[in-house]
N, C-alpha and C. Protein backbone atom coordinates (compact mmCIF):
# COMPACT_ATOMS: atom_id res chain seq x y z
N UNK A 1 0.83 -1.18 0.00
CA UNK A 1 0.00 0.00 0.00
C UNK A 1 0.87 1.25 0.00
N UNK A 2 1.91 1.16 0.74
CA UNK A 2 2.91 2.65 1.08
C UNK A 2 3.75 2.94 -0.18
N UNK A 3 4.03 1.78 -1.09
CA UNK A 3 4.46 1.82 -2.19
C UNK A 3 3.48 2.31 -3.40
N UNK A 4 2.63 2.09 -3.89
CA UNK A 4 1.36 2.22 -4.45
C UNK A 4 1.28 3.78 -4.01
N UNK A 5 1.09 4.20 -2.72
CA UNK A 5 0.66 5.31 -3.01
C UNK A 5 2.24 6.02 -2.82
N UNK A 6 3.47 5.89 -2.71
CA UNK A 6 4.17 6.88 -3.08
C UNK A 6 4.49 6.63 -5.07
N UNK A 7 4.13 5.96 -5.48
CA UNK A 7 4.40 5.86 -7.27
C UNK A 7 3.04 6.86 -7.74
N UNK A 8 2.49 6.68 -6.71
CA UNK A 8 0.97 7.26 -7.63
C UNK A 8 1.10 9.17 -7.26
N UNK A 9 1.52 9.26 -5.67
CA UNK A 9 1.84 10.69 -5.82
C UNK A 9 2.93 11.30 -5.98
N UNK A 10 3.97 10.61 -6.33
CA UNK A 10 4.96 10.89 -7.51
C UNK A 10 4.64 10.90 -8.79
N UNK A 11 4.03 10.30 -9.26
CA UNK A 11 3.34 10.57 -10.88
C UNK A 11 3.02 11.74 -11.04
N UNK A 12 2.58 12.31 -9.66
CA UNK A 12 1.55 13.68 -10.06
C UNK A 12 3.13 15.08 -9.76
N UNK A 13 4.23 14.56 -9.10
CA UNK A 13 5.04 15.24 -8.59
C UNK A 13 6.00 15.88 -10.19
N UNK A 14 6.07 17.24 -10.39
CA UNK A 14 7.16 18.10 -11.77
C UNK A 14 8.14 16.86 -11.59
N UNK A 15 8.88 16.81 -10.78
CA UNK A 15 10.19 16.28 -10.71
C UNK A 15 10.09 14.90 -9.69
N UNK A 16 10.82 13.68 -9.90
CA UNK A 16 11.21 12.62 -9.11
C UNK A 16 11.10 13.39 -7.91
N UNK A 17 10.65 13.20 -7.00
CA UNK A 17 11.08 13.44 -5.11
C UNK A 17 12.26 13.15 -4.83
N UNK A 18 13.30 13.85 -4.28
CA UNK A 18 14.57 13.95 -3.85
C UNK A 18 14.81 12.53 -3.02
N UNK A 19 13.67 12.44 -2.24
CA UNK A 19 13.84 11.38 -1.13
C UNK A 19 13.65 10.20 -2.05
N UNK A 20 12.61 9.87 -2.78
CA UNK A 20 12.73 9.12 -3.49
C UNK A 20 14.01 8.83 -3.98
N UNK A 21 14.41 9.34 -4.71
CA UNK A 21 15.96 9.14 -5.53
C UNK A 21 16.97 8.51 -4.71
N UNK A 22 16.97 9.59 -3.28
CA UNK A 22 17.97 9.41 -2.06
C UNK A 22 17.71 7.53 -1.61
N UNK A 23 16.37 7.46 -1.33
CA UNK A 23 16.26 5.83 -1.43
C UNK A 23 16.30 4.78 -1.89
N UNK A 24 16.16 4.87 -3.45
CA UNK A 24 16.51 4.25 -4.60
C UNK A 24 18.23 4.01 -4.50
N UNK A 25 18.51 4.98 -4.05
CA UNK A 25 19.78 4.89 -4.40
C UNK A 25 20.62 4.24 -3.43
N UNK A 26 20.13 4.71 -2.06
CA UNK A 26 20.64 3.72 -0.37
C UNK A 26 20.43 2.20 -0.62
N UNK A 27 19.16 1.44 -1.79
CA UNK A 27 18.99 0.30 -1.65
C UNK A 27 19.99 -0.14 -3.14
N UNK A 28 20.78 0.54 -3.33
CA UNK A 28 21.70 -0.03 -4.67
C UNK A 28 21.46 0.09 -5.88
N UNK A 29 20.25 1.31 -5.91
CA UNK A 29 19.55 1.38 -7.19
C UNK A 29 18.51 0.18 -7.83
N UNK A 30 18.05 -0.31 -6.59
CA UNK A 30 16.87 -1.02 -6.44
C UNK A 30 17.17 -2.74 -6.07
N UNK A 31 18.40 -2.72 -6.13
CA UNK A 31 18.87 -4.14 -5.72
C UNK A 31 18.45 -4.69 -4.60
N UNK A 32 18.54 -4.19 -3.30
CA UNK A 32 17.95 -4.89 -1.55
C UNK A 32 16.68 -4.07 -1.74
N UNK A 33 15.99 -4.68 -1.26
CA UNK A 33 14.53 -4.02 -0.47
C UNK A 33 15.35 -2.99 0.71
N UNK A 34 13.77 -2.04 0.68
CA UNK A 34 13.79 -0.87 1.57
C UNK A 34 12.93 -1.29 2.63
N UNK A 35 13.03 -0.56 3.72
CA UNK A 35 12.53 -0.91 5.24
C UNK A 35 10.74 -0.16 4.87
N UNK A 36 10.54 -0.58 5.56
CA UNK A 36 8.76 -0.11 5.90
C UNK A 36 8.94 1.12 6.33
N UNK A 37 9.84 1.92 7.66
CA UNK A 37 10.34 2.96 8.04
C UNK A 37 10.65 3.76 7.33
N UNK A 38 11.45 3.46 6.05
CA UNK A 38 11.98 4.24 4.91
C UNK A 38 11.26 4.31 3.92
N UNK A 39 10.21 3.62 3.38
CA UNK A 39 9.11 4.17 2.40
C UNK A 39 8.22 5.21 3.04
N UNK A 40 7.93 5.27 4.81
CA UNK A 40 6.99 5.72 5.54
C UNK A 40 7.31 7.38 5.52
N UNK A 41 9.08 7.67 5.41
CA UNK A 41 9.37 8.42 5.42
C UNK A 41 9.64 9.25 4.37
N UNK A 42 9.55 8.60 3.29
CA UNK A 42 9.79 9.05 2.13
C UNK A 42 8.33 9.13 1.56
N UNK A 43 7.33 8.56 1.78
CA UNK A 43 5.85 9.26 1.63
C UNK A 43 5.40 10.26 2.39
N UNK A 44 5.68 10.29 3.47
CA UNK A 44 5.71 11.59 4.80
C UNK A 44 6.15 12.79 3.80
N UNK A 45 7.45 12.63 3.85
CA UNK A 45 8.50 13.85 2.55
C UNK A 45 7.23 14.42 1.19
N UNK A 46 7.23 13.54 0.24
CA UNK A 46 6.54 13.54 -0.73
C UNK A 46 4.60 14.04 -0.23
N UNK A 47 4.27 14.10 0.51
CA UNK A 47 2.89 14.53 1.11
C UNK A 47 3.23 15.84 1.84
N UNK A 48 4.19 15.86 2.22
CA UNK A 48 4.87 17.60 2.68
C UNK A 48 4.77 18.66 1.76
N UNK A 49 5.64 17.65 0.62
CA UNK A 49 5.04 19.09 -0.51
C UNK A 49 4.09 19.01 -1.42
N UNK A 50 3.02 18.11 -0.87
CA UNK A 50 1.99 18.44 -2.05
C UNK A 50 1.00 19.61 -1.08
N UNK A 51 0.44 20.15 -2.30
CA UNK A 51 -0.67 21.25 -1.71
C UNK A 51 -1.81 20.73 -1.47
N UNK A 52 -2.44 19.56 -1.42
CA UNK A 52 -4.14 18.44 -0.72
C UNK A 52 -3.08 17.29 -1.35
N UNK A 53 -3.27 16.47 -0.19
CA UNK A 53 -3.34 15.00 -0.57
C UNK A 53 -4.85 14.27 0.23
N UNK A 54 -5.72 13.33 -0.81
CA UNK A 54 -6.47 12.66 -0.74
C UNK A 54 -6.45 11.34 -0.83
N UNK A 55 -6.12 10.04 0.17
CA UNK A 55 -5.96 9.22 0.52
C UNK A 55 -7.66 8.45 0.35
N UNK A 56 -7.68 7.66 -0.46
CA UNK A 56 -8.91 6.76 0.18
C UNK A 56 -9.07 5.22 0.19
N UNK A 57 -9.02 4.61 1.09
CA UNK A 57 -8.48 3.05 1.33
C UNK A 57 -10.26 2.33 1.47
N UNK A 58 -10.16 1.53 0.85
CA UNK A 58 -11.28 0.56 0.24
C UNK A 58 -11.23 -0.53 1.05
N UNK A 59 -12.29 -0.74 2.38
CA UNK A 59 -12.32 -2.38 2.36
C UNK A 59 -11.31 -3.12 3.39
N UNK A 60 -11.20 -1.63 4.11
CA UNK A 60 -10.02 -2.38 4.94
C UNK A 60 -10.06 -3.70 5.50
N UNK A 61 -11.50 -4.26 5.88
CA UNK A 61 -11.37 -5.35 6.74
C UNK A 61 -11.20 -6.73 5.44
N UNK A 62 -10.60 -6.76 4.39
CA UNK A 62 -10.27 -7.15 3.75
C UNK A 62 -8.88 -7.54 3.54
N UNK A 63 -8.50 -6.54 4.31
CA UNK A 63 -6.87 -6.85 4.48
C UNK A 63 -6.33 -8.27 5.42
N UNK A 64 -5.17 -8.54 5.09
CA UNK A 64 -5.04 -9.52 5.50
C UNK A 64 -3.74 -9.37 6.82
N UNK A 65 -3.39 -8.18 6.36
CA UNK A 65 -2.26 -7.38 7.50
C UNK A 65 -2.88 -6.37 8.56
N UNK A 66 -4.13 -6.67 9.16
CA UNK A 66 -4.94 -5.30 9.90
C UNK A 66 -4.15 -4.92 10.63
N UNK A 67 -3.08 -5.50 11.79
CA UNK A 67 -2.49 -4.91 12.58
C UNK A 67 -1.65 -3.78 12.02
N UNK A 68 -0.90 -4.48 11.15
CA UNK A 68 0.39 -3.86 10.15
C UNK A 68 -0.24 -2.45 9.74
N UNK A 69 -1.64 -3.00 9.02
CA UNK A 69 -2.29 -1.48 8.23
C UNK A 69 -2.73 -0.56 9.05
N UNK A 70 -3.06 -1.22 10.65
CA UNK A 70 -3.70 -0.02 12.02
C UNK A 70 -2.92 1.15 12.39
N UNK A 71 -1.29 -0.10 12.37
CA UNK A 71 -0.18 0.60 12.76
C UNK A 71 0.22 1.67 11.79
N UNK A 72 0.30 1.54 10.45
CA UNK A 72 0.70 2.48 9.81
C UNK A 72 -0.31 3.81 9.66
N UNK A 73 -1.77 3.47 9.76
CA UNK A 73 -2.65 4.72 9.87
C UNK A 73 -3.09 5.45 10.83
N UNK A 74 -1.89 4.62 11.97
CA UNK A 74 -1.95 5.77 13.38
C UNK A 74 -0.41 6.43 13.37
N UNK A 75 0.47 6.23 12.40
CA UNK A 75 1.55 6.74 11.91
C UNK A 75 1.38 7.76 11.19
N UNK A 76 0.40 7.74 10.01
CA UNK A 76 0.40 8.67 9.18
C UNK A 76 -0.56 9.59 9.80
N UNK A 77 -1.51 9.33 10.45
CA UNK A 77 -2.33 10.91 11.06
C UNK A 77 -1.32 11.36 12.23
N UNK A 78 -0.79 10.49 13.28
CA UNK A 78 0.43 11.32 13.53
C UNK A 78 1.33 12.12 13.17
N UNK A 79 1.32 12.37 12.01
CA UNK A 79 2.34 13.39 11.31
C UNK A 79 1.70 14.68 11.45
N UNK A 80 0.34 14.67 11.75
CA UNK A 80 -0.55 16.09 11.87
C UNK A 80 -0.33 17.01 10.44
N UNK A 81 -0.79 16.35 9.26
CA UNK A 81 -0.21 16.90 8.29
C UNK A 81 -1.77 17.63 7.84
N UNK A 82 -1.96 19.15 7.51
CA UNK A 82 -3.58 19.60 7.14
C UNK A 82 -3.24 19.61 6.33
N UNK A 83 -2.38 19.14 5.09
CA UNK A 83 -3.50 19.03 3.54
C UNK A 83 -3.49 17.65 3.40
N UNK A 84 -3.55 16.94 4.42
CA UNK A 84 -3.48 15.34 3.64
C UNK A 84 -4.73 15.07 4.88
N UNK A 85 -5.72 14.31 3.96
CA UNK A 85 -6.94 14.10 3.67
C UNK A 85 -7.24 12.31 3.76
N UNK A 86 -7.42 11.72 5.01
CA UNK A 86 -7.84 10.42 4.83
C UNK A 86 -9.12 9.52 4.92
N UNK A 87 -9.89 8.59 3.96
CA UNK A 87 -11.13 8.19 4.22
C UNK A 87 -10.64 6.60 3.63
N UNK A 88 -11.04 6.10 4.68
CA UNK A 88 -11.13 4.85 5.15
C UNK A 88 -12.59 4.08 5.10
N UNK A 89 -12.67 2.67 4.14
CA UNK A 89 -14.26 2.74 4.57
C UNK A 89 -13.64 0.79 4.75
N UNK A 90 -14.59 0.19 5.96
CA UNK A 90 -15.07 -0.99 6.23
C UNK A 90 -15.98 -1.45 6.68
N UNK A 91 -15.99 -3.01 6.50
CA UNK A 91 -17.50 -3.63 7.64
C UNK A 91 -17.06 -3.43 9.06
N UNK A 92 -18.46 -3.33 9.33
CA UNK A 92 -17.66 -3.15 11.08
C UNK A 92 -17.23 -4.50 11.69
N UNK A 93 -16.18 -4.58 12.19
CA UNK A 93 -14.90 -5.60 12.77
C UNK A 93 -14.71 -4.98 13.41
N UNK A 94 -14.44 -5.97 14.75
CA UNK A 94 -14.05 -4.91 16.31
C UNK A 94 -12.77 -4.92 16.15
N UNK A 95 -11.99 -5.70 15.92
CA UNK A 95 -10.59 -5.46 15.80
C UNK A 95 -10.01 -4.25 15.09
N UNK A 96 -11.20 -3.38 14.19
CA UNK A 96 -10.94 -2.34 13.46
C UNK A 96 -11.08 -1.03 14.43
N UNK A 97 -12.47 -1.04 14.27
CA UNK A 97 -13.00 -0.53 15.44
C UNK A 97 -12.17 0.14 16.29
N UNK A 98 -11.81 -1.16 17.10
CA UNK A 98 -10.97 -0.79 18.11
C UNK A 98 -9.83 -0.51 17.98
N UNK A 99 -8.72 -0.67 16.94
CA UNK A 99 -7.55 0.11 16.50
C UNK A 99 -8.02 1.49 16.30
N UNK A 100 -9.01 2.09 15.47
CA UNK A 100 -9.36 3.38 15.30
C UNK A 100 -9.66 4.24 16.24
N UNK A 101 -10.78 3.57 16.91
CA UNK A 101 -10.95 4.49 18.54
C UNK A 101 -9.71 5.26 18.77
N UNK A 102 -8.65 4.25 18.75
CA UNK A 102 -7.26 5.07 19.42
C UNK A 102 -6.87 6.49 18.40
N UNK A 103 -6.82 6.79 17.50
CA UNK A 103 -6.60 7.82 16.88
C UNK A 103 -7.52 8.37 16.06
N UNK A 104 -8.94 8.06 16.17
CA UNK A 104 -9.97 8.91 15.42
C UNK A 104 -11.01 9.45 16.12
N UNK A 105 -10.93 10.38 15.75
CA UNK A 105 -12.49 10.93 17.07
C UNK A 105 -13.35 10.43 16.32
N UNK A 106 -14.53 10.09 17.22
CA UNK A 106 -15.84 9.41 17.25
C UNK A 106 -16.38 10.28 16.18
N UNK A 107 -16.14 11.86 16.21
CA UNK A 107 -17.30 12.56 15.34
C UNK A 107 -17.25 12.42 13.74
N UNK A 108 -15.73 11.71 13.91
CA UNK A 108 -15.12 11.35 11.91
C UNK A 108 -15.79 10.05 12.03
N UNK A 109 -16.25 9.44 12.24
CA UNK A 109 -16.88 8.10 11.99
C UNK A 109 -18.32 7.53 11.88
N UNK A 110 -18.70 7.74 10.48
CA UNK A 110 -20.13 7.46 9.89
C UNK A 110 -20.58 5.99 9.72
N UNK A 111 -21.34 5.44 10.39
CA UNK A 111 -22.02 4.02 10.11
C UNK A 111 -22.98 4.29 9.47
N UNK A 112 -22.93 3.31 8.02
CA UNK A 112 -24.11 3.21 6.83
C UNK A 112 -25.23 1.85 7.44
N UNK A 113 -25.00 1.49 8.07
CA UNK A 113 -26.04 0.78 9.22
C UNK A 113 -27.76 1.64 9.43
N UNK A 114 -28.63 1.35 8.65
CA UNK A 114 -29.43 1.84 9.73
C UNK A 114 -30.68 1.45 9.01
N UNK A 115 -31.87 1.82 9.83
CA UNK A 115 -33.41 1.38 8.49
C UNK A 115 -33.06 2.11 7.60
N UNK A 116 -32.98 3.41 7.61
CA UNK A 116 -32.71 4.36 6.84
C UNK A 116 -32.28 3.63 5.33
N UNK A 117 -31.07 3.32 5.53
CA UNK A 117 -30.54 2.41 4.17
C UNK A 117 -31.07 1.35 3.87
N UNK A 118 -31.90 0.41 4.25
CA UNK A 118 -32.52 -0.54 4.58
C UNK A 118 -33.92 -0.33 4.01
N UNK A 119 -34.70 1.02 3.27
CA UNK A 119 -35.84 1.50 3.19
C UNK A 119 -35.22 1.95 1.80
N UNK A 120 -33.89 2.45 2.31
CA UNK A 120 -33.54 3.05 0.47
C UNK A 120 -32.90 1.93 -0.21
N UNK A 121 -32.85 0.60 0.32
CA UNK A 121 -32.53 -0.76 -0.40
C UNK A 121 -33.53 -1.23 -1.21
N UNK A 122 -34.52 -1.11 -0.20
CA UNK A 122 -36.00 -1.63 -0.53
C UNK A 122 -36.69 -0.71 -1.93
N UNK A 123 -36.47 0.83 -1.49
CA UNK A 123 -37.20 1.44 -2.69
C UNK A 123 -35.80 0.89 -3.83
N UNK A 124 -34.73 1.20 -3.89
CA UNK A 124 -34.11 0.94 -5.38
C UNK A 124 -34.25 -0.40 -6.09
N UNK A 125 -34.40 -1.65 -5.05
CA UNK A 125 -35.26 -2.85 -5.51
C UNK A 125 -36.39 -2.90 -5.93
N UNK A 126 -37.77 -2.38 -5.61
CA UNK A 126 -38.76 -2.53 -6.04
C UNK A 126 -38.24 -1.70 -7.03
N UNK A 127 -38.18 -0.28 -7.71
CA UNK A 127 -38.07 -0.15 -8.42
C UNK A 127 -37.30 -0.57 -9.92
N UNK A 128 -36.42 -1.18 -9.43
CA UNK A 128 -35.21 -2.17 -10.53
C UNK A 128 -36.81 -2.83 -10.82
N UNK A 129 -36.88 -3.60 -10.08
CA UNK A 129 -37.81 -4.89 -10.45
C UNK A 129 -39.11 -4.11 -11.43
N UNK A 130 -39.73 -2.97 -10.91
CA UNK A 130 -40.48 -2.06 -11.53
C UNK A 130 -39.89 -1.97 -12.94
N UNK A 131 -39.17 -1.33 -13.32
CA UNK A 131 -38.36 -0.42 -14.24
C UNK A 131 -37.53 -1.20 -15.48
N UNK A 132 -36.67 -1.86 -14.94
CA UNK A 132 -35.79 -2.51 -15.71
C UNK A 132 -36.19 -3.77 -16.53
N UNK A 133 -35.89 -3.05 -17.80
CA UNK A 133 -36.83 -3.98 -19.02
C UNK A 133 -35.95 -5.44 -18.87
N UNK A 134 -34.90 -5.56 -18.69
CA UNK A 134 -33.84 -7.15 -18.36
C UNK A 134 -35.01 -7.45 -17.36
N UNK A 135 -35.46 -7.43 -16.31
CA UNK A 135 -36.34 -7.84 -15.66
C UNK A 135 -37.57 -7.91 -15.34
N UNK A 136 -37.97 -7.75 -16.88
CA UNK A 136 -39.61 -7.51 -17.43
C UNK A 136 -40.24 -8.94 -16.71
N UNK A 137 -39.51 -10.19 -17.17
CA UNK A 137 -40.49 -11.38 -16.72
C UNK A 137 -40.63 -11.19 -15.45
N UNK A 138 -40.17 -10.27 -14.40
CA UNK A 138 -40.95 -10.91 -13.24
C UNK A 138 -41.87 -9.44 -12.52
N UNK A 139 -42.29 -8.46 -13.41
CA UNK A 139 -43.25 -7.47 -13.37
C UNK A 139 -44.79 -7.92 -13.14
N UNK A 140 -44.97 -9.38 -14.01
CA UNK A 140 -46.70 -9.72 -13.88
C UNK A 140 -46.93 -10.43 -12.65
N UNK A 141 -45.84 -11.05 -12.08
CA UNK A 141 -46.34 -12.22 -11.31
C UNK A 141 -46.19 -11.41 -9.76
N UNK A 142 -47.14 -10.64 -8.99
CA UNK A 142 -46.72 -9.98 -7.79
C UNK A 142 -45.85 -10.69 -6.85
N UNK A 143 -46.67 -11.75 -6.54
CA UNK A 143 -45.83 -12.97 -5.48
C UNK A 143 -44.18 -13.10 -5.34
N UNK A 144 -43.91 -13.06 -6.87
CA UNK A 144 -42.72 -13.67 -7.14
C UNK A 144 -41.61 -12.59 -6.71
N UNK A 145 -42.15 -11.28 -7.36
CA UNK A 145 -41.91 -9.97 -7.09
C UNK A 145 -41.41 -9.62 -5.64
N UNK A 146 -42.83 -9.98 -4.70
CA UNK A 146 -42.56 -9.64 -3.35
C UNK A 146 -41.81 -10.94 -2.78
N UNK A 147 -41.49 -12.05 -3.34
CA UNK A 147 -40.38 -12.93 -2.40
C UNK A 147 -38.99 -12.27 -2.76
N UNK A 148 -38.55 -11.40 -4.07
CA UNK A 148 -37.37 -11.20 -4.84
C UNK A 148 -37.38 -10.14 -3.48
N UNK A 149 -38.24 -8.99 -3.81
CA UNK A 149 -37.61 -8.27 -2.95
C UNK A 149 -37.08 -8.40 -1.48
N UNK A 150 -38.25 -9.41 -0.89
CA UNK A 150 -37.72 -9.68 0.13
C UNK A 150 -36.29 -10.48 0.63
N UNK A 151 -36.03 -11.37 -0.23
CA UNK A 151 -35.21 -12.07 -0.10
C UNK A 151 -34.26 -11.40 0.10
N UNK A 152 -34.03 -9.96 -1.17
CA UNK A 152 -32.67 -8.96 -1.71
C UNK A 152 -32.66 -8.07 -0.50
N UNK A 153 -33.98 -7.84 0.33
CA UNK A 153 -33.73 -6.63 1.22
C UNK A 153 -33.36 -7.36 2.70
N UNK A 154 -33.84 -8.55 2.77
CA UNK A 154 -33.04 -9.23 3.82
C UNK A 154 -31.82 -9.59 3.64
N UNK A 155 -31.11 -10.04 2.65
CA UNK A 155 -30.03 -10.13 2.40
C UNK A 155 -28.88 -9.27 2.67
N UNK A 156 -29.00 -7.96 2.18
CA UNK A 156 -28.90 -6.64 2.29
C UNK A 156 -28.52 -6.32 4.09
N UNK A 157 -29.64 -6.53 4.97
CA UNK A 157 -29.65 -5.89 6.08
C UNK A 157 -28.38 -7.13 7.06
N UNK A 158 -27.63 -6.60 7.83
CA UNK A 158 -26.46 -6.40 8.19
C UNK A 158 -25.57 -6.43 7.77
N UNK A 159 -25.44 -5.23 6.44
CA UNK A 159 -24.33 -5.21 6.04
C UNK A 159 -23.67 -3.75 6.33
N UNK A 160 -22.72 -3.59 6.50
CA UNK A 160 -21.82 -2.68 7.10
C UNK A 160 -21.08 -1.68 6.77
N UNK A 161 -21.02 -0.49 6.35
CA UNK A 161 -20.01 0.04 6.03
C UNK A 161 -19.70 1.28 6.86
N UNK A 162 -18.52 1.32 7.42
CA UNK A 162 -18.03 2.51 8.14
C UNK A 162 -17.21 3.27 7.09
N UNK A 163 -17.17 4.60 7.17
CA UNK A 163 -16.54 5.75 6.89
C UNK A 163 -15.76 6.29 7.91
N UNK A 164 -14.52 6.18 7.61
CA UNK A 164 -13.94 7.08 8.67
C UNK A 164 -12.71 8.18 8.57
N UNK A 165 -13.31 9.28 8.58
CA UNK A 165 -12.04 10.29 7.95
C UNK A 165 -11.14 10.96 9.11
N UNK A 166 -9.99 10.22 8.70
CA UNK A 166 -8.70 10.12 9.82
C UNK A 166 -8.22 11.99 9.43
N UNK A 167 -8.72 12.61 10.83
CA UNK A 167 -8.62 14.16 11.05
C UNK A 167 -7.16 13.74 12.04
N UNK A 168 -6.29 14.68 12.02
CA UNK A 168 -5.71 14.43 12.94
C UNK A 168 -5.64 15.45 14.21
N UNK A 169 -5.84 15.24 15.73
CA UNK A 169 -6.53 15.98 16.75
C UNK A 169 -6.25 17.19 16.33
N UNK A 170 -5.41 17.61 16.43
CA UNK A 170 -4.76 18.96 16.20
C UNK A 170 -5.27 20.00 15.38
N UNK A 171 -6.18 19.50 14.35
CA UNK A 171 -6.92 20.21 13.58
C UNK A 171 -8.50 19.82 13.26
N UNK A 172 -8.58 18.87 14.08
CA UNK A 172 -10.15 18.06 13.89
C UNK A 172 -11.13 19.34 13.76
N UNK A 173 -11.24 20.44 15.09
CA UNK A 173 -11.96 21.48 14.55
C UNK A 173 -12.17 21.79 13.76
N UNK A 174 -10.96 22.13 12.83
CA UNK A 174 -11.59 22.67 11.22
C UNK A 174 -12.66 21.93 10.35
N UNK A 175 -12.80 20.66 11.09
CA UNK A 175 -13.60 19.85 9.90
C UNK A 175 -15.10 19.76 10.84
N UNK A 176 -15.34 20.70 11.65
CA UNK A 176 -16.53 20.62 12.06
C UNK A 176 -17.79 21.15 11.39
């Protein structure tokens, strides 16, 4: 991931990043691998001089390194950096959860949990089923209709997604 996103905001960088180069070059001009510490720092560098950086990580509880990835995203809002911008979205997992508590205030953290979504599941289903000529055959038969939906809107309900945009304390106000 720390690699990925320093190639991607170097792409956007006039010139190679100094630090970049400086590291390329400490590992032999790419011969040994670089430390986790030393990409961390050399994306730190490279996010210093951009004017907004926008970070957005997909799915975390998908990962297969959560500790590894907790640790590094209580690293990077530690840097207290205000133009770098992080949104994080997963199912809720306490093991997540509870890594975040430690460095995110409660007020950055949106749960898509609720009837609410659960009512707007229901209307965009009936309507698919309404609407969408691919699914003309099952418009006449009501029954069939109301088991589809039901089935799709139960299906649907506990599913999870948290939002969480890693403010770092120091400036959380501004994003009130």
């Amino acid at each position: 991931m720390i690699r990925s996103l320093i190639s991607q905001l170097s792409r956007q960088c006039v010139e190679v990043p100094a630090t970049l180069e400086m590291l390329f070059s400490s590992c032999e001009n790419g011969q040994r691998h670089s430390s986790l510490d030393d990409f961390l720092e050399v994306l730190q560098q490279i996010l210093r001089g951009s004017p907004q950086s926008y970070i957005i990580l997909d799915a975390l509880d998908e990962c297969t390194t959560r500790a590894e990835l907790m640790g590094i995203l209580e690293i990077m809002t530690g840097w207290r950096l205000e133009k770098l911008h992080i949104l994080v979205t997963s199912r809720r997992e306490r093991d997540i959860e509870s890594s975040l508590e430690d460095f995110v205030d409660k007020q950055h953290t949106i749960c898509l949990q609720s009837e609410l979504v659960d009512k707007d599941i229901h209307t965009y289903i009936r309507q698919r089923l309404s609407e969408d000529k691919n699914l003309k055959k099952w418009q006449k038969d009501h029954e069939i209709r109301q088991e589809i939906e039901t089935a799709l809107v139960n299906g649907a309900h506990g599913m999870y997604l948290f939002l969480f945009g890693l403010v770092s304390r120091s400036n959380a106000d501004d994003y009130d």
